[in-house]
Protein backbone atom coordinates (compact mmCIF):
# COMPACT_ATOMS: atom_id res chain seq x y z
CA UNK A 1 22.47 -6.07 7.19
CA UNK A 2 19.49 -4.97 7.64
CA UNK A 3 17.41 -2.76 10.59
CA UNK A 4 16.36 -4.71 13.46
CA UNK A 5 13.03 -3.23 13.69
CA UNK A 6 12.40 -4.10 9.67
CA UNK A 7 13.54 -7.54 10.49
CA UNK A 8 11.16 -7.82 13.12
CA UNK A 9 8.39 -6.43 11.48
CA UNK A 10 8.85 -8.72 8.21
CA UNK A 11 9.41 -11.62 10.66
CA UNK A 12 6.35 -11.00 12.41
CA UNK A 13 4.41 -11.12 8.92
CA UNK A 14 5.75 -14.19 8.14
CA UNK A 15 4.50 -15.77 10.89
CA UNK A 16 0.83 -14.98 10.39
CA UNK A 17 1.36 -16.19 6.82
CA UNK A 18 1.50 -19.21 8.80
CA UNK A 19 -0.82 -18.82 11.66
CA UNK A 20 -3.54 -18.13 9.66
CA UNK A 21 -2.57 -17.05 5.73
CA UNK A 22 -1.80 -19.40 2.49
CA UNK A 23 0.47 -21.12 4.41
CA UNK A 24 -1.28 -22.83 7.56
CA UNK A 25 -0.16 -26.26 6.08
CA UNK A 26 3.23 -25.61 7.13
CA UNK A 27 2.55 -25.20 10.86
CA UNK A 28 4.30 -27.26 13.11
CA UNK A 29 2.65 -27.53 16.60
CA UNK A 30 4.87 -26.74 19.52
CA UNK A 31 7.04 -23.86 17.40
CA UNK A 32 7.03 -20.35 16.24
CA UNK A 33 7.44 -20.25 12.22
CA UNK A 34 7.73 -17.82 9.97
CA UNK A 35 7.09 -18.16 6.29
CA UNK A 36 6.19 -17.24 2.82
CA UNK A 37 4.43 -19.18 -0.03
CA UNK A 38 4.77 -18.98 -3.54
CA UNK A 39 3.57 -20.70 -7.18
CA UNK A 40 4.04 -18.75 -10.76
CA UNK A 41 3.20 -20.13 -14.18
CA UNK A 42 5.82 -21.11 -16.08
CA UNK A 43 6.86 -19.33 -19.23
CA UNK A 44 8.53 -21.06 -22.25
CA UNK A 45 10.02 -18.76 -25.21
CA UNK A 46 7.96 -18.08 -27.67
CA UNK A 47 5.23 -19.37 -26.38
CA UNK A 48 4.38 -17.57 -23.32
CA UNK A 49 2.65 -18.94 -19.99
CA UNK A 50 2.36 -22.81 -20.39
CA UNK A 51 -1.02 -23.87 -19.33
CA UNK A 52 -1.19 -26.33 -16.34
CA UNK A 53 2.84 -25.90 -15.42
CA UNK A 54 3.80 -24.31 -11.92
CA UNK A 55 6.37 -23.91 -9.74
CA UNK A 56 5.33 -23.84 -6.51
CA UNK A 57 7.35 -22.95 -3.31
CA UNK A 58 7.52 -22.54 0.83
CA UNK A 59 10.31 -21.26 2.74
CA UNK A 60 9.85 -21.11 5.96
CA UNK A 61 12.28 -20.09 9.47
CA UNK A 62 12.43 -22.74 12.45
CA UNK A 63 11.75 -21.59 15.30
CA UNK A 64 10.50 -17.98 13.95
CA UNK A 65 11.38 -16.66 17.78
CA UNK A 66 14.52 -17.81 17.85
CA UNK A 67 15.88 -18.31 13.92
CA UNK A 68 17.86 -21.42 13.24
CA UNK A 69 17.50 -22.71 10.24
CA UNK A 70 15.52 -21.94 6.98
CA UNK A 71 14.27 -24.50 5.32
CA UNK A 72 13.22 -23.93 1.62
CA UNK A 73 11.39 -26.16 -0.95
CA UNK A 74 10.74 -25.75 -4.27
CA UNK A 75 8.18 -27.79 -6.50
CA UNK A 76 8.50 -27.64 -10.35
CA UNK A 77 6.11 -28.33 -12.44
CA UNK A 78 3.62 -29.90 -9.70
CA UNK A 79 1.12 -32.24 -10.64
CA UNK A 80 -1.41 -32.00 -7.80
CA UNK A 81 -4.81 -30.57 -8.34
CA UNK A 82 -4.04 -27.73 -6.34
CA UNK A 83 -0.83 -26.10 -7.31
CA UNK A 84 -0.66 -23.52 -4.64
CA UNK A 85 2.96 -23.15 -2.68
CA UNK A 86 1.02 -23.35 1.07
CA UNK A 87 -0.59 -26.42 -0.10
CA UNK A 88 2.07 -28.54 -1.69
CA UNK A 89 5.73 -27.09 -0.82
CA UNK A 90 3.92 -26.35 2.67
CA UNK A 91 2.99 -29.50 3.68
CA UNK A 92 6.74 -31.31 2.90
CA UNK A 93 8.07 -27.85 5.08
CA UNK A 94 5.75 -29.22 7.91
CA UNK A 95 7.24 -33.12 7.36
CA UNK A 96 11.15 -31.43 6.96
CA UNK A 97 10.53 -29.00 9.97
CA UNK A 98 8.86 -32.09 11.90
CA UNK A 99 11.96 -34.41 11.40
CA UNK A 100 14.68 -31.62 11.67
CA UNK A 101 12.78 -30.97 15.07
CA UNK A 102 13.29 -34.28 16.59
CA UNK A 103 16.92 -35.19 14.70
CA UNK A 104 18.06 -31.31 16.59
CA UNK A 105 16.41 -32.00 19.44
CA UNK A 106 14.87 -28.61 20.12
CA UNK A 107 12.40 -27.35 22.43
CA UNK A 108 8.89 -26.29 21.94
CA UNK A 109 8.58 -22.71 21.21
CA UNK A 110 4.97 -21.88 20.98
CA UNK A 111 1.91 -23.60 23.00
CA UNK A 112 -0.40 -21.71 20.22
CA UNK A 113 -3.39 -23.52 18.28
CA UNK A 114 -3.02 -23.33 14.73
CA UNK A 115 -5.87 -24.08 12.23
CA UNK A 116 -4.54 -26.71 9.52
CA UNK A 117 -6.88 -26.61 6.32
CA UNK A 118 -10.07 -27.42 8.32
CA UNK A 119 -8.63 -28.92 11.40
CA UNK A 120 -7.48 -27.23 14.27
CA UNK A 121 -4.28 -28.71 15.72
CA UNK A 122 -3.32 -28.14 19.49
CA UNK A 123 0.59 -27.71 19.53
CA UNK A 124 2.61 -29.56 21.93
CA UNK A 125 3.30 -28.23 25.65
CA UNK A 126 6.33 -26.60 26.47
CA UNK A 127 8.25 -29.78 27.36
CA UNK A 128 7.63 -31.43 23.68
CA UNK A 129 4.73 -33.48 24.59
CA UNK A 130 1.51 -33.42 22.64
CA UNK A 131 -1.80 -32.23 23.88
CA UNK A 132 -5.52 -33.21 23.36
CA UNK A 133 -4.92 -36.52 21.60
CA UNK A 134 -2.51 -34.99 18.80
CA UNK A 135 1.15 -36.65 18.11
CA UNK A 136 3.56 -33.25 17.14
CA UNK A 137 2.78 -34.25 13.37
CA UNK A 138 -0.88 -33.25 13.75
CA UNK A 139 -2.41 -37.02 13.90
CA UNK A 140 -4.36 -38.36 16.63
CA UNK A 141 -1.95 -40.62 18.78
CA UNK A 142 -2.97 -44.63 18.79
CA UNK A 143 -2.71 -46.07 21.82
C-alpha cells in the first residue's frame, strides 16, 4: 500500500501525460484518464540493440477520478513508421477504453477538451452525449 497523497500526486501526473504529454492519443472524450507511455529497443544476445525492433506500450486508468479498471497494451516489435507507445499502443487504449465505456455503461467523467495529435476533440457532456459535431470516438457524427 502505498500513501494516499503519493498516489494522488502520481495519479495526477498521469493524467497530464494524457491531457497534453506523449500520450494525447489515448484520450477519451467525456473521462478522466490517467496514463503512461512507453517504447525501448529491443536487445538480442550478443548482438546488442536490434535496429528497427521496438516494443512499444500504453497503460492507462479508466476513469482516472474514479479508478476502475487499467487497461494495458503492449506492442512488440511494431511495424509503423512511428514506433512511439502514445502513438501506437495509445491509440488501441483509446478504441479499448471507448468500447469498455459503452459495454460498462459508465458515466462521463470529465467535460474537458483534449488536443488529439493536431485536432482538438470536445469531450462529451456530462450525460454521455457528444458535443460540437464529435461522436465519443473523436469523429464528426453523420447525420
Amino acid at each position: 500500500m502505498t500513501d494516499p497523497e503519493i498516489a494522488d500526486t502520481m495519479c495526477s501526473l498521469m493524467e497530464r501525460v494524457v491531457r497534453s504529454g506523449t500520450g494525447t492519443l489515448a484520450a477519451i472524450p467525456g473521462f478522466s484518464v490517467a496514463g503512461k507511455t512507453g517504447t525501448a529497443q529491443k536487445a538480442t544476445p550478443g548482438r546488442g540493440y536490434v535496429d528497427e525492433k521496438y516494443t512499444s506500450l500504453f497503460a492507462g486508468i479508466l476513469p482516472a477520478d474514479d479508478p476502475q479498471y487499467v487497461v494495458v497494451v503492449v506492442l512488440d516489435e511494431v511495424k509503423t513508421a512511428t514506433v512511439s507507445g502514445g502513438y501506437t499502443a495509445g491509440q488501441i487504449f483509446r478504441a479499448t477504453g471507448t468500447r469498455l465505456i459503452h459495454t460498462e455503461r459508465l458515466a462521463s467523467t470529465s467535460t474537458d477538451t483534449y488536443e488529439v495529435g493536431s485536432a482538438v476533440v470536445v469531450s462529451a457532456s456530462p450525460q454521455g452525449q457528444a458535443q460540437s459535431g464529435q461522436s465519443l470516438f473523436g469523429r464528426p457524427q453523420t447525420p
